[in-house]
PDB file of N, CA and C in Angstrom:
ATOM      1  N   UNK A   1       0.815  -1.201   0.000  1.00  0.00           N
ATOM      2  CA  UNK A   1       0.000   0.000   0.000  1.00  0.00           C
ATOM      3  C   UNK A   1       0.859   1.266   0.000  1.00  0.00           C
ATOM      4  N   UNK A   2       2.228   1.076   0.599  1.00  0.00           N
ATOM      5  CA  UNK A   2       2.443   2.532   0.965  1.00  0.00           C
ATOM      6  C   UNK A   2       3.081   2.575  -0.513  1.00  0.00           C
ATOM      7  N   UNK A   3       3.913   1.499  -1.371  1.00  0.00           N
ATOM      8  CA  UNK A   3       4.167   1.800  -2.644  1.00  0.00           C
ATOM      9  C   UNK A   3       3.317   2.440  -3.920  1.00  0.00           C
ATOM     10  N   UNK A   4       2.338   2.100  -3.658  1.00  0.00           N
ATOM     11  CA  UNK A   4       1.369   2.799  -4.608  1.00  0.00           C
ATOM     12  C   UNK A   4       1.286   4.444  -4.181  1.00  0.00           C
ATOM     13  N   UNK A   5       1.009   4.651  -3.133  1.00  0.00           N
ATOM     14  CA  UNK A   5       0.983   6.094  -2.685  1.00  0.00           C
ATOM     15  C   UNK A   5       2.094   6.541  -2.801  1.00  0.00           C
ATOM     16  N   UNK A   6       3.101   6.349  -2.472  1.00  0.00           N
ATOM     17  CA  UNK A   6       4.700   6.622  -3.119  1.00  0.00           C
ATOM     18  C   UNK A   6       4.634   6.993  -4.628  1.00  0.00           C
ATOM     19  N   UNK A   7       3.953   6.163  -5.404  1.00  0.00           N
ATOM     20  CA  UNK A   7       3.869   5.844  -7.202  1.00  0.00           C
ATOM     21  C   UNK A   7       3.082   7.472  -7.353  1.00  0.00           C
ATOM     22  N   UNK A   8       1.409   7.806  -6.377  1.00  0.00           N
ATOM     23  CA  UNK A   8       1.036   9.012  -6.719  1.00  0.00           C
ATOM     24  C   UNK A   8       1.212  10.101  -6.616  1.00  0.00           C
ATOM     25  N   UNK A   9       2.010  10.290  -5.571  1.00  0.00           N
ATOM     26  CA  UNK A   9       2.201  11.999  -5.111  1.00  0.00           C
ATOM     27  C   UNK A   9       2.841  12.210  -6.167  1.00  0.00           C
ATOM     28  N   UNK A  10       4.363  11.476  -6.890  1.00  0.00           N
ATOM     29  CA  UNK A  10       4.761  12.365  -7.729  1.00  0.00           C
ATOM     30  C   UNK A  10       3.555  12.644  -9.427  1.00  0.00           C
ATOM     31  N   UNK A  11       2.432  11.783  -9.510  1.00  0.00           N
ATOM     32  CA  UNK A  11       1.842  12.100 -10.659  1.00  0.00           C
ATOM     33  C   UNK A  11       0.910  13.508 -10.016  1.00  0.00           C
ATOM     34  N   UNK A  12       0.644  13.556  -8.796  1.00  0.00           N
ATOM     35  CA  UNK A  12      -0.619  14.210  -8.551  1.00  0.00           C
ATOM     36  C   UNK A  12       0.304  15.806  -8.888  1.00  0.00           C
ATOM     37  N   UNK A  13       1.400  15.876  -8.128  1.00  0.00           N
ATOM     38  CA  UNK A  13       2.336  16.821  -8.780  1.00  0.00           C
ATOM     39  C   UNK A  13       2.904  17.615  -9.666  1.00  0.00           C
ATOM     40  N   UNK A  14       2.875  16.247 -10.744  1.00  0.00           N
ATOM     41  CA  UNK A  14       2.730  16.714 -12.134  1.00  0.00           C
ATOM     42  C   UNK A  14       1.277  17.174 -12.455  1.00  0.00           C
ATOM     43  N   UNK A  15       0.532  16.395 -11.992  1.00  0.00           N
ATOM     44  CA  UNK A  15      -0.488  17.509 -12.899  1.00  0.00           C
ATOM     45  C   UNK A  15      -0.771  18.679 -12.173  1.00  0.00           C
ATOM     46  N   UNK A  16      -0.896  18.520 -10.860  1.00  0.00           N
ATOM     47  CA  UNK A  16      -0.691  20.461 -10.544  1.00  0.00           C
ATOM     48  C   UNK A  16       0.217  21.251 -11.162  1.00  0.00           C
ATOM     49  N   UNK A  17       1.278  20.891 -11.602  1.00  0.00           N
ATOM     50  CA  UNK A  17       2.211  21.908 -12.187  1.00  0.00           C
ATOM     51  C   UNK A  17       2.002  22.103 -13.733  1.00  0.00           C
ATOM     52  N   UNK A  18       1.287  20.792 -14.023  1.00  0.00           N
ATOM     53  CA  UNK A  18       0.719  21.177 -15.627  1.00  0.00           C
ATOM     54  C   UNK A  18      -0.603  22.067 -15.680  1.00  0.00           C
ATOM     55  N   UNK A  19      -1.725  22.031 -14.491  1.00  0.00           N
ATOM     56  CA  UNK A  19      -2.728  22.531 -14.627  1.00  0.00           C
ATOM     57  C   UNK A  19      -2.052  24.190 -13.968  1.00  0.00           C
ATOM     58  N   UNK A  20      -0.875  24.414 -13.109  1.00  0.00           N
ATOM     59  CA  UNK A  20      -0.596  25.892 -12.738  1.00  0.00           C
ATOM     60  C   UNK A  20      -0.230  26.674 -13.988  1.00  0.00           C
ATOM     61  N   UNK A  21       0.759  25.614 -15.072  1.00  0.00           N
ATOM     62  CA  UNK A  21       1.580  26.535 -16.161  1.00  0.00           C
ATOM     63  C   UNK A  21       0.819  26.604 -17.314  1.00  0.00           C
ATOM     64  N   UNK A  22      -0.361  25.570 -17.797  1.00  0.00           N
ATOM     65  CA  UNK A  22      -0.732  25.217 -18.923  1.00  0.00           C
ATOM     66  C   UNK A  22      -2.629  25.798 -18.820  1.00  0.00           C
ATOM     67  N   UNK A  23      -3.313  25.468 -17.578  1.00  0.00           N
ATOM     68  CA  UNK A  23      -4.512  25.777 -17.867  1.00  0.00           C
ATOM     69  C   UNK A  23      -4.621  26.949 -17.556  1.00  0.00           C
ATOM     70  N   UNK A  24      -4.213  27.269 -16.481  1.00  0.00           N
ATOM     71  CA  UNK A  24      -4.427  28.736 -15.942  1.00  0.00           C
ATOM     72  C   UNK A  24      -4.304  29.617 -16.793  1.00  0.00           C
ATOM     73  N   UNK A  25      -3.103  30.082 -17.468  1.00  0.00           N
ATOM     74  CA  UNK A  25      -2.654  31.128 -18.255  1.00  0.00           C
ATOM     75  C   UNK A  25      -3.849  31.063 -19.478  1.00  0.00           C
ATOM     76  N   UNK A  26      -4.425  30.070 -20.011  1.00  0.00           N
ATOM     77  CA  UNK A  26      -4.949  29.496 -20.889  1.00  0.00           C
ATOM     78  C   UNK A  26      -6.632  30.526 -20.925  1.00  0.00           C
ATOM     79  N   UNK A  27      -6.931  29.822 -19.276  1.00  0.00           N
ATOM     80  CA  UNK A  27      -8.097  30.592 -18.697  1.00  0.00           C
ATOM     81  C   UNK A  27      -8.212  32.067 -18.817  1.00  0.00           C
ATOM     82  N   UNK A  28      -6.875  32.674 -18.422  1.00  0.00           N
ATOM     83  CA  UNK A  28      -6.699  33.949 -18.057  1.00  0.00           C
ATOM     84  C   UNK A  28      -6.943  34.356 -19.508  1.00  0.00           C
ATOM     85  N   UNK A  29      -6.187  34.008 -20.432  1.00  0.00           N
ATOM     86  CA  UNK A  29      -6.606  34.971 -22.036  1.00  0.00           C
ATOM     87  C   UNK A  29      -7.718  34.808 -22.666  1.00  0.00           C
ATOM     88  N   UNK A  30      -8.667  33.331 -22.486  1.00  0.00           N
ATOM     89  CA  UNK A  30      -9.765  34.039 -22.216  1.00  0.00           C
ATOM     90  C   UNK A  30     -11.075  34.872 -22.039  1.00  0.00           C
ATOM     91  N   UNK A  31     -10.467  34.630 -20.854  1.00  0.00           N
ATOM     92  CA  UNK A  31     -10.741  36.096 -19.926  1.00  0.00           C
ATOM     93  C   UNK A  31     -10.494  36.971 -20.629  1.00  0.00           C
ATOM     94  N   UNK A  32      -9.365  37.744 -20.955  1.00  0.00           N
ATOM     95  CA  UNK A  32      -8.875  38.737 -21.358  1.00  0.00           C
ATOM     96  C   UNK A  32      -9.453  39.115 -22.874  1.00  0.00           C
ATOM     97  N   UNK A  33     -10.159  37.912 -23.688  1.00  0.00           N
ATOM     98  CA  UNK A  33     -10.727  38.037 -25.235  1.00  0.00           C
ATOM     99  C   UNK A  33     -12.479  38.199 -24.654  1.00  0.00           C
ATOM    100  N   UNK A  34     -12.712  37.844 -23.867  1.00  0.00           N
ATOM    101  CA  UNK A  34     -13.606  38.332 -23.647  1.00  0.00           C
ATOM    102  C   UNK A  34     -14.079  39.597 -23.038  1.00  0.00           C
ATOM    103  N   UNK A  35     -13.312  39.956 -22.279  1.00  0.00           N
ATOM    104  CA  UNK A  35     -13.583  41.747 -21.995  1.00  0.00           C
ATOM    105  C   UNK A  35     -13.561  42.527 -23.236  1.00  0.00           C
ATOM    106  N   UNK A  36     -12.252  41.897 -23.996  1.00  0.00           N
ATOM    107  CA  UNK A  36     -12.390  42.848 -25.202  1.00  0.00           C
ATOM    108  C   UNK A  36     -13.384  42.492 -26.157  1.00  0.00           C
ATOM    109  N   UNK A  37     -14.216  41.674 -26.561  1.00  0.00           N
ATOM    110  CA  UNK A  37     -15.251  41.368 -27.101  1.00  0.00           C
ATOM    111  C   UNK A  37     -16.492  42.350 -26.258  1.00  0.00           C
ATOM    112  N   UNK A  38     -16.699  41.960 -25.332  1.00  0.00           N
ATOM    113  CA  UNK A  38     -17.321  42.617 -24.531  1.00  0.00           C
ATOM    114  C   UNK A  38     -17.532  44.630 -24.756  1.00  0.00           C
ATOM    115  N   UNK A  39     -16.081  44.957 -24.850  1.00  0.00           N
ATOM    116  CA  UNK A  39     -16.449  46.294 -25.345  1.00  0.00           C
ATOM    117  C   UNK A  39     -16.673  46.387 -26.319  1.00  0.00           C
ATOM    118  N   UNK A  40     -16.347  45.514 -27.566  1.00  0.00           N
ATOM    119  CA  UNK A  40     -16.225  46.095 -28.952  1.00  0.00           C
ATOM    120  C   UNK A  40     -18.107  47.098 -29.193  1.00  0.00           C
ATOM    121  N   UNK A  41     -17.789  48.108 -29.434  1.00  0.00           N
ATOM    122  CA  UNK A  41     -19.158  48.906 -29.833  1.00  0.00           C
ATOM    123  C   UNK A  41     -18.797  49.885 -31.226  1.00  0.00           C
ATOM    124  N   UNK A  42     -19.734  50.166 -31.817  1.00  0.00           N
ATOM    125  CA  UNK A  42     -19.895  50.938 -33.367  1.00  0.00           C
ATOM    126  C   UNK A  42     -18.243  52.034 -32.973  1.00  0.00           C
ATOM    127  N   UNK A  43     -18.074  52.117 -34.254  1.00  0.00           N
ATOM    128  CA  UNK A  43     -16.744  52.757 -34.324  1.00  0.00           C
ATOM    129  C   UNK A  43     -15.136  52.822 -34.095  1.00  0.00           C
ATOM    130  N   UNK A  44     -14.991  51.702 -33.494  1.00  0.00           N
ATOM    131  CA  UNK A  44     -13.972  50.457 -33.140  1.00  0.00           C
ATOM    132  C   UNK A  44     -13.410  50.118 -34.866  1.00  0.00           C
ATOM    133  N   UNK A  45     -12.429  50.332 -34.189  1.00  0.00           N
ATOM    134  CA  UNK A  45     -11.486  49.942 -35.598  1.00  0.00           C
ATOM    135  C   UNK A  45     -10.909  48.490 -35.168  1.00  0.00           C
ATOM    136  N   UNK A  46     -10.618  47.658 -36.309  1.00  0.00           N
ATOM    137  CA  UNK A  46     -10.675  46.006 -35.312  1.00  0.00           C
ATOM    138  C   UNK A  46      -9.879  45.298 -36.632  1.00  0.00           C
ATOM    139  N   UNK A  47      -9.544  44.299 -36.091  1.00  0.00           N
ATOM    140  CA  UNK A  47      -8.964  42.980 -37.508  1.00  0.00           C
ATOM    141  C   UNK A  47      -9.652  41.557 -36.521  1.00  0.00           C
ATOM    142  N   UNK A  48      -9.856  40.874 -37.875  1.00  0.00           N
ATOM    143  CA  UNK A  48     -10.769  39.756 -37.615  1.00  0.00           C
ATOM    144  C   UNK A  48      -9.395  38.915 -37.856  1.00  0.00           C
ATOM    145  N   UNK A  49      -9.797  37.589 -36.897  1.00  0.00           N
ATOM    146  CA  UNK A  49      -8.693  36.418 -37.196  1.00  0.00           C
ATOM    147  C   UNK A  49      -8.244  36.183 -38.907  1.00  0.00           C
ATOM    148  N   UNK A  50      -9.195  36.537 -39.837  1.00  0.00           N
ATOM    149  CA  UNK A  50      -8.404  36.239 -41.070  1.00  0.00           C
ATOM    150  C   UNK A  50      -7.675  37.450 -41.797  1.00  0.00           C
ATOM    151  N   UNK A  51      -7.420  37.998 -40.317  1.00  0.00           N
ATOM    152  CA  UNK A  51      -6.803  39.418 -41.352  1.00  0.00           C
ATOM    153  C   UNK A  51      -7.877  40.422 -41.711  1.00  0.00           C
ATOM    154  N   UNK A  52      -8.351  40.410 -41.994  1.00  0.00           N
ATOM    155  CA  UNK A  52      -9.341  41.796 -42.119  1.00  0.00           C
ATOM    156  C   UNK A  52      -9.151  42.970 -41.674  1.00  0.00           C
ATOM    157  N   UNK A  53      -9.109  44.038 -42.102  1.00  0.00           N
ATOM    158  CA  UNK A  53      -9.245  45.544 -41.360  1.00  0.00           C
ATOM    159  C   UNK A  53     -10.552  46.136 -41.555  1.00  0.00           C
ATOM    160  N   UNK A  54     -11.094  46.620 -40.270  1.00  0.00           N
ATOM    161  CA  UNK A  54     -12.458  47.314 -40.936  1.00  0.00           C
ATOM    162  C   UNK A  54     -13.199  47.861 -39.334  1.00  0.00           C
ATOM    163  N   UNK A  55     -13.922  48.918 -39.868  1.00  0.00           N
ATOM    164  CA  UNK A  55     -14.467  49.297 -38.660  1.00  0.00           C
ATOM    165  C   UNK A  55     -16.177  48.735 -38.280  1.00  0.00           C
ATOM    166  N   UNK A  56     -16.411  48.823 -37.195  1.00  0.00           N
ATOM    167  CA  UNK A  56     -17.260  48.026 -36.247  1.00  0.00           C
ATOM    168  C   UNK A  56     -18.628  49.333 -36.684  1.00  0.00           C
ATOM    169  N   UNK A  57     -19.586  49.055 -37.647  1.00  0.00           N
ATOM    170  CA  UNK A  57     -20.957  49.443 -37.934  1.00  0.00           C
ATOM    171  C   UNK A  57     -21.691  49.553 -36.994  1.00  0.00           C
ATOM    172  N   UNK A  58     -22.232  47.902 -36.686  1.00  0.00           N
ATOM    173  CA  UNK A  58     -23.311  47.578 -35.536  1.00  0.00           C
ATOM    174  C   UNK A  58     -22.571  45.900 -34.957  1.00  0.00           C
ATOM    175  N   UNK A  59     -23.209  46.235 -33.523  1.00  0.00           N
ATOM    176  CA  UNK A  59     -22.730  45.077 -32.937  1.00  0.00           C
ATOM    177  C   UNK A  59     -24.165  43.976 -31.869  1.00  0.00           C
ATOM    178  N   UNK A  60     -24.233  42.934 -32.673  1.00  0.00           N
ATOM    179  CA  UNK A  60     -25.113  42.168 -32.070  1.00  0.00           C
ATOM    180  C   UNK A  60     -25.290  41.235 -30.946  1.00  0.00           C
ATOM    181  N   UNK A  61     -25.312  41.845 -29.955  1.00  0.00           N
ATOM    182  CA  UNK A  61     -24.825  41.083 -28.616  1.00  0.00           C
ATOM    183  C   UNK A  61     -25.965  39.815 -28.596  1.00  0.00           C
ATOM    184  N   UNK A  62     -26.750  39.925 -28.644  1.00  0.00           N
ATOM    185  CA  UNK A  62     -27.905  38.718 -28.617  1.00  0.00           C
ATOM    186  C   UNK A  62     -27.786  37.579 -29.721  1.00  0.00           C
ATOM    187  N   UNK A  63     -27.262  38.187 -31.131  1.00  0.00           N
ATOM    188  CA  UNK A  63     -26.668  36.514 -31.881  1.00  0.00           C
ATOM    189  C   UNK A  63     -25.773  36.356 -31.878  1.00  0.00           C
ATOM    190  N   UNK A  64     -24.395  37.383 -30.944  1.00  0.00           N
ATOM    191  CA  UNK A  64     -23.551  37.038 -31.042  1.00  0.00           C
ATOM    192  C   UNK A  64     -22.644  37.445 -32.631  1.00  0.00           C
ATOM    193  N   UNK A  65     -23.061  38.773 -33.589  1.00  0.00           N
ATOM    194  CA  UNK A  65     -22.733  38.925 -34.534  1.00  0.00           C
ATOM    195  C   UNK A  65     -22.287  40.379 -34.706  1.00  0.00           C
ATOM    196  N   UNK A  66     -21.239  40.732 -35.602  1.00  0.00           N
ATOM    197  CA  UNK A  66     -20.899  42.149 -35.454  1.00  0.00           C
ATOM    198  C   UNK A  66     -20.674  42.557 -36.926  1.00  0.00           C
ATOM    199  N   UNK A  67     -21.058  43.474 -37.678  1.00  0.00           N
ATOM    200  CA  UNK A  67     -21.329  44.396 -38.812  1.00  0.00           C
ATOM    201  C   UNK A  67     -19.947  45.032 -38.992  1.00  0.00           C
ATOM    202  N   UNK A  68     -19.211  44.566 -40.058  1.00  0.00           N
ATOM    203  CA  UNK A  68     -17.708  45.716 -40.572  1.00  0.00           C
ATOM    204  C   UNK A  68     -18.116  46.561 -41.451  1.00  0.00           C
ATOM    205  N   UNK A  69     -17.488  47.684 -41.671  1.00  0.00           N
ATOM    206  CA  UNK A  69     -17.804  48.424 -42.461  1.00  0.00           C
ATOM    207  C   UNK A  69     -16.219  48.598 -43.154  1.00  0.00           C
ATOM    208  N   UNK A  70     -15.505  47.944 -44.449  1.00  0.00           N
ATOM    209  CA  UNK A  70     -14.693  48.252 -45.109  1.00  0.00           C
ATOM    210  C   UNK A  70     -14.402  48.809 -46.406  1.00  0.00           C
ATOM    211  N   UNK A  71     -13.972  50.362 -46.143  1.00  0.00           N
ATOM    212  CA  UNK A  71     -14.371  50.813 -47.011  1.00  0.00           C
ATOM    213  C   UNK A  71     -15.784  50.889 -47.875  1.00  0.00           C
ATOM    214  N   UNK A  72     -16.791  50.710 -47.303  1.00  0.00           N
ATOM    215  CA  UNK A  72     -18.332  50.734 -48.094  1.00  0.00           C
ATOM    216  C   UNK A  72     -18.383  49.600 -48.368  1.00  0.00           C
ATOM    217  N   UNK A  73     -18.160  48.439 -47.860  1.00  0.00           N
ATOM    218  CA  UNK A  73     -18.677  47.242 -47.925  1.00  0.00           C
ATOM    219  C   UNK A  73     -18.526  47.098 -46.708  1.00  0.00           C
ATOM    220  N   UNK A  74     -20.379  46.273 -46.201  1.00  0.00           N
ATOM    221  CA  UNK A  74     -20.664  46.000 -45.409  1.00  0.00           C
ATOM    222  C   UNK A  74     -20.236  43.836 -45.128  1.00  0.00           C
ATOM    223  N   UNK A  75     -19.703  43.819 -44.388  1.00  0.00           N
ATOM    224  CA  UNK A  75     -19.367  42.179 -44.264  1.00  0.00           C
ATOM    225  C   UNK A  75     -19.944  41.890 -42.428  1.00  0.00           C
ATOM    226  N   UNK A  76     -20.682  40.857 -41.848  1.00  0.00           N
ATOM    227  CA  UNK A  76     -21.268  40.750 -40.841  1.00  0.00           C
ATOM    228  C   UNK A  76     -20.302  38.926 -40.557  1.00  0.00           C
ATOM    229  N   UNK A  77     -19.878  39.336 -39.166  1.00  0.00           N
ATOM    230  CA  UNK A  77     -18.779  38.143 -38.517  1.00  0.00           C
ATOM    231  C   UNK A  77     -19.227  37.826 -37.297  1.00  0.00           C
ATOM    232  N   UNK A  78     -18.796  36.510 -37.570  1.00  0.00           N
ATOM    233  CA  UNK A  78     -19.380  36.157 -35.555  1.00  0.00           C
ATOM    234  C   UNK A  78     -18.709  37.004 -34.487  1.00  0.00           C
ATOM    235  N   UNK A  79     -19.295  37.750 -33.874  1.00  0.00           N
ATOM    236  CA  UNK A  79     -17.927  38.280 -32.634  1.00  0.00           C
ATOM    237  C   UNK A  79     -16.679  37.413 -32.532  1.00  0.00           C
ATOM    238  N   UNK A  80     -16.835  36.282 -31.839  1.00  0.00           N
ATOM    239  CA  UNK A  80     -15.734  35.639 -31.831  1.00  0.00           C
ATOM    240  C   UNK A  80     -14.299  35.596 -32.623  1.00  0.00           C
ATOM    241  N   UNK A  81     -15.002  35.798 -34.082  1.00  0.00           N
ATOM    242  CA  UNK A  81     -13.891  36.434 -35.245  1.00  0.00           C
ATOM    243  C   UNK A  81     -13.306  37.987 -34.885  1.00  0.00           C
ATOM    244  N   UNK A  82     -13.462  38.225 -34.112  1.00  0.00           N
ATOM    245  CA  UNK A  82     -12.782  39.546 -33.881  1.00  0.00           C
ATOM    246  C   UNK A  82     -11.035  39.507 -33.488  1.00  0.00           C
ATOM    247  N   UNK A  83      -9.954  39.606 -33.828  1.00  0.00           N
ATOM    248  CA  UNK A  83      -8.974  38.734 -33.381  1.00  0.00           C
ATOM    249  C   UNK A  83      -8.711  40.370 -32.479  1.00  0.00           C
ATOM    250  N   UNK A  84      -8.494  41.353 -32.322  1.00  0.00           N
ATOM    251  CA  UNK A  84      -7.845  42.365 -31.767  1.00  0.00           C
ATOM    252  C   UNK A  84      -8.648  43.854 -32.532  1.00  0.00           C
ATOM    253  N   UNK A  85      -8.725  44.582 -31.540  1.00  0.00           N
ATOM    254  CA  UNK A  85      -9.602  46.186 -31.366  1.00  0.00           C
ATOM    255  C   UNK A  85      -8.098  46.726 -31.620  1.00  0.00           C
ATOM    256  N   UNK A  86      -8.036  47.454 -32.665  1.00  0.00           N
ATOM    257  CA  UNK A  86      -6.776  47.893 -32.810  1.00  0.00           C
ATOM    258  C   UNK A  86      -7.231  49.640 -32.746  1.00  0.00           C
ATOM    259  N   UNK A  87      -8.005  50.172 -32.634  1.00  0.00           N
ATOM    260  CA  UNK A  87      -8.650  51.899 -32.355  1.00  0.00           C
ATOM    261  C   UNK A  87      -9.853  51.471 -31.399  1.00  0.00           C
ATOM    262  N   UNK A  88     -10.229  52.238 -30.495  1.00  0.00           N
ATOM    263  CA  UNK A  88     -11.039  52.359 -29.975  1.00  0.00           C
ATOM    264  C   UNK A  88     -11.656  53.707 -30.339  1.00  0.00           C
ATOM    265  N   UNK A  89     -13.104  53.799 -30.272  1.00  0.00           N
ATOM    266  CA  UNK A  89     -13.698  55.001 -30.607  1.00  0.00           C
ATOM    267  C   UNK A  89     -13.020  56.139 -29.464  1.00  0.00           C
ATOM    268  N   UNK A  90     -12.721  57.070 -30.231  1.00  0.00           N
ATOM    269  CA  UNK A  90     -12.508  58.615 -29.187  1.00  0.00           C
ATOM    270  C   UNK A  90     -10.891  58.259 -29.029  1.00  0.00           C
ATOM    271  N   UNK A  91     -10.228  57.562 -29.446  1.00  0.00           N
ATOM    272  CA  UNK A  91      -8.796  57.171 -28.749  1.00  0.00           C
ATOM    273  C   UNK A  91      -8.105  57.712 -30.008  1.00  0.00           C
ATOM    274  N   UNK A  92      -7.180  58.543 -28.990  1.00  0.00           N
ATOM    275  CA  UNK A  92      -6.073  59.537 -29.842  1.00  0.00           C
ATOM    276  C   UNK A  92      -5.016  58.833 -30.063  1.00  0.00           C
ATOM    277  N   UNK A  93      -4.602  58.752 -31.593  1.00  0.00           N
ATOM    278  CA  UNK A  93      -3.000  57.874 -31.567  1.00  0.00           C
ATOM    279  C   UNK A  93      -2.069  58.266 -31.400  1.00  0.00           C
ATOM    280  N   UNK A  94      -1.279  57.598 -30.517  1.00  0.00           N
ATOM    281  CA  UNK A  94      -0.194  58.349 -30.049  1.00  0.00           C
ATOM    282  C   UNK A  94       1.271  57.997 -31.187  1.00  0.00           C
ATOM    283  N   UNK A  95       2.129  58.677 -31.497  1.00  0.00           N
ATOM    284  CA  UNK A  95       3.086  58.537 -32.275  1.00  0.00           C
ATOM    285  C   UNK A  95       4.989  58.618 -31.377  1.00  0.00           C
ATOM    286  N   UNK A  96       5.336  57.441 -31.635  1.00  0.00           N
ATOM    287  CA  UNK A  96       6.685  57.435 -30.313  1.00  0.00           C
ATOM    288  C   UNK A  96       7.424  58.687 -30.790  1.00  0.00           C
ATOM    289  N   UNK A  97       8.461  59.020 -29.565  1.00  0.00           N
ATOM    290  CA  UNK A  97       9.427  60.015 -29.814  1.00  0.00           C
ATOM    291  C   UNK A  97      10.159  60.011 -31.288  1.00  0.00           C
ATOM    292  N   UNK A  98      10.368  58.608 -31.257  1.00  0.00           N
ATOM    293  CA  UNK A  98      11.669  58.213 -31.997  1.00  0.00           C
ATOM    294  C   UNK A  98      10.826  58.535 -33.636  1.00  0.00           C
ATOM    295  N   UNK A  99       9.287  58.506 -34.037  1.00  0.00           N
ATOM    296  CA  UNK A  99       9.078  58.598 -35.211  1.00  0.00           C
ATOM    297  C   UNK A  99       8.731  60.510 -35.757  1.00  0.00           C
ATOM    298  N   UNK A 100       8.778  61.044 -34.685  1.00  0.00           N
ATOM    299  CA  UNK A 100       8.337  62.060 -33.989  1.00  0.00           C
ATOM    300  C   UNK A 100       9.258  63.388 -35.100  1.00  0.00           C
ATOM    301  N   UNK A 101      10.952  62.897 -35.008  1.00  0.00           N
ATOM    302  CA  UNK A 101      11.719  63.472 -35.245  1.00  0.00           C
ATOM    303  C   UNK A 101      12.223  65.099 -34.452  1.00  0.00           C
ATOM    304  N   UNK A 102      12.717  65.853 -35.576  1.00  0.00           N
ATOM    305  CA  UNK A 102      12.507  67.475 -34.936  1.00  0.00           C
ATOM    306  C   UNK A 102      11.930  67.853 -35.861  1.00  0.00           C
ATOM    307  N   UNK A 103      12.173  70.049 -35.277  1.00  0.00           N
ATOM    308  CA  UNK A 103      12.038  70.464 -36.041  1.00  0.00           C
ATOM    309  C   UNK A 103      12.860  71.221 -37.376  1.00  0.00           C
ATOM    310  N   UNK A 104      13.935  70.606 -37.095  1.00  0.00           N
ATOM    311  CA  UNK A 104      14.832  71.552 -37.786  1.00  0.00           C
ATOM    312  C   UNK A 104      14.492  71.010 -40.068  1.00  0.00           C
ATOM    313  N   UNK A 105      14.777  72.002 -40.496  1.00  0.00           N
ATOM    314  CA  UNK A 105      14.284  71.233 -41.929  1.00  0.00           C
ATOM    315  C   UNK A 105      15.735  70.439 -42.620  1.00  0.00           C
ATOM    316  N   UNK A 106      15.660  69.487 -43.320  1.00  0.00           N
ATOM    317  CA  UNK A 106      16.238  68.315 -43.566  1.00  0.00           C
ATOM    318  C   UNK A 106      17.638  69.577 -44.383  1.00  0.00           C
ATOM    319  N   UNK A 107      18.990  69.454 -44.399  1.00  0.00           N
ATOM    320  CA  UNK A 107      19.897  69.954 -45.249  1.00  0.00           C
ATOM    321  C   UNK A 107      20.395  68.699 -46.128  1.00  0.00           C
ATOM    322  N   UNK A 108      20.561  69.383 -47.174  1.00  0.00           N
ATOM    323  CA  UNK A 108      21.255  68.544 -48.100  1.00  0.00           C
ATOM    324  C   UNK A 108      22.583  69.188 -48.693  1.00  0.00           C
ATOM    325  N   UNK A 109      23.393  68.548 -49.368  1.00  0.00           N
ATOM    326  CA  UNK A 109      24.734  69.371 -50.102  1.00  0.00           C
ATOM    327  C   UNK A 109      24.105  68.813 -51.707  1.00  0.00           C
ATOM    328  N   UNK A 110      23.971  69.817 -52.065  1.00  0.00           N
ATOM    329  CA  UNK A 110      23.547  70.185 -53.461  1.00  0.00           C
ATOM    330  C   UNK A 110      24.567  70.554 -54.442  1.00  0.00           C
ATOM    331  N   UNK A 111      25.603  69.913 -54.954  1.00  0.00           N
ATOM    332  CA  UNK A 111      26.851  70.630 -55.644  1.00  0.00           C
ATOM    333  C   UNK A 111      27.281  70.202 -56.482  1.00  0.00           C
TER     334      UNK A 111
END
C-alpha cells in the first residue's frame, strides 16, 4: 500500500504543475478576449482572425454577430472572429518620440 501512494504523489504533482503553467494562463486569455469582445461597440477599428481591417458598424450582442464596415462594404462576422480592437472610438493615436523626429528642416549638399 504505501508503494502505490509513493507511485502518486509524484503524478498528482505533475499535474498540478501542468494545470498551474498550462490551464491557468490558458483561462486567463480568455478572460482577457472576452472583456475585449465585450467592449467592442460601433466605431472600433478592429482585424478579424483572417486578417481583415475594418471598422465596427453595428454590434449584435444577442446573436452574437458584429457588422464591418470596409471601405463601403458591409461584411457581418461572428464576434468571436474579432482577433484584436486595434482603435477604440474617441482614442487619440499616439506617435513614439523616436518617429516624432525634430524640427529643424532636412539639409542637403547640393553641388
Amino acid at each position: 500500500m504505501e508503494g502505490i501512494v509513493g507511485l502518486l504523489v509524484p503524478f498528482i504533482l505533475v499535474g498540478g504543475v501542468m494545470w498551474f503553467f498550462m490551464i491557468r494562463p490558458q483561462k486567463k486569455r480568455q478572460e482577457e478576449q472576452q472583456k475585449m469582445l465585450d467592449s467592442l461597440q460601433p466605431g472600433d477599428a478592429i482585424q478579424t482572425i483572417g486578417g481583415l481591417h475594418g471598422i465596427v458598424d453595428e454590434v449584435d450582442r444577442v446573436n452574437g454577430r458584429v457588422v464591418l464596415d470596409c471601405e463601403g462594404i458591409y461584411l457581418t462576422f461572428e464576434r468571436r472572429a474579432v482577433a484584436t480592437i486595434t482603435k477604440k472610438v474617441g482614442e487619440v493615436p499616439t506617435v513614439p518620440e523616436e518617429e516624432l523626429g525634430t524640427n529643424e528642416p532636412d539639409v542637403t549638399d547640393e553641388n
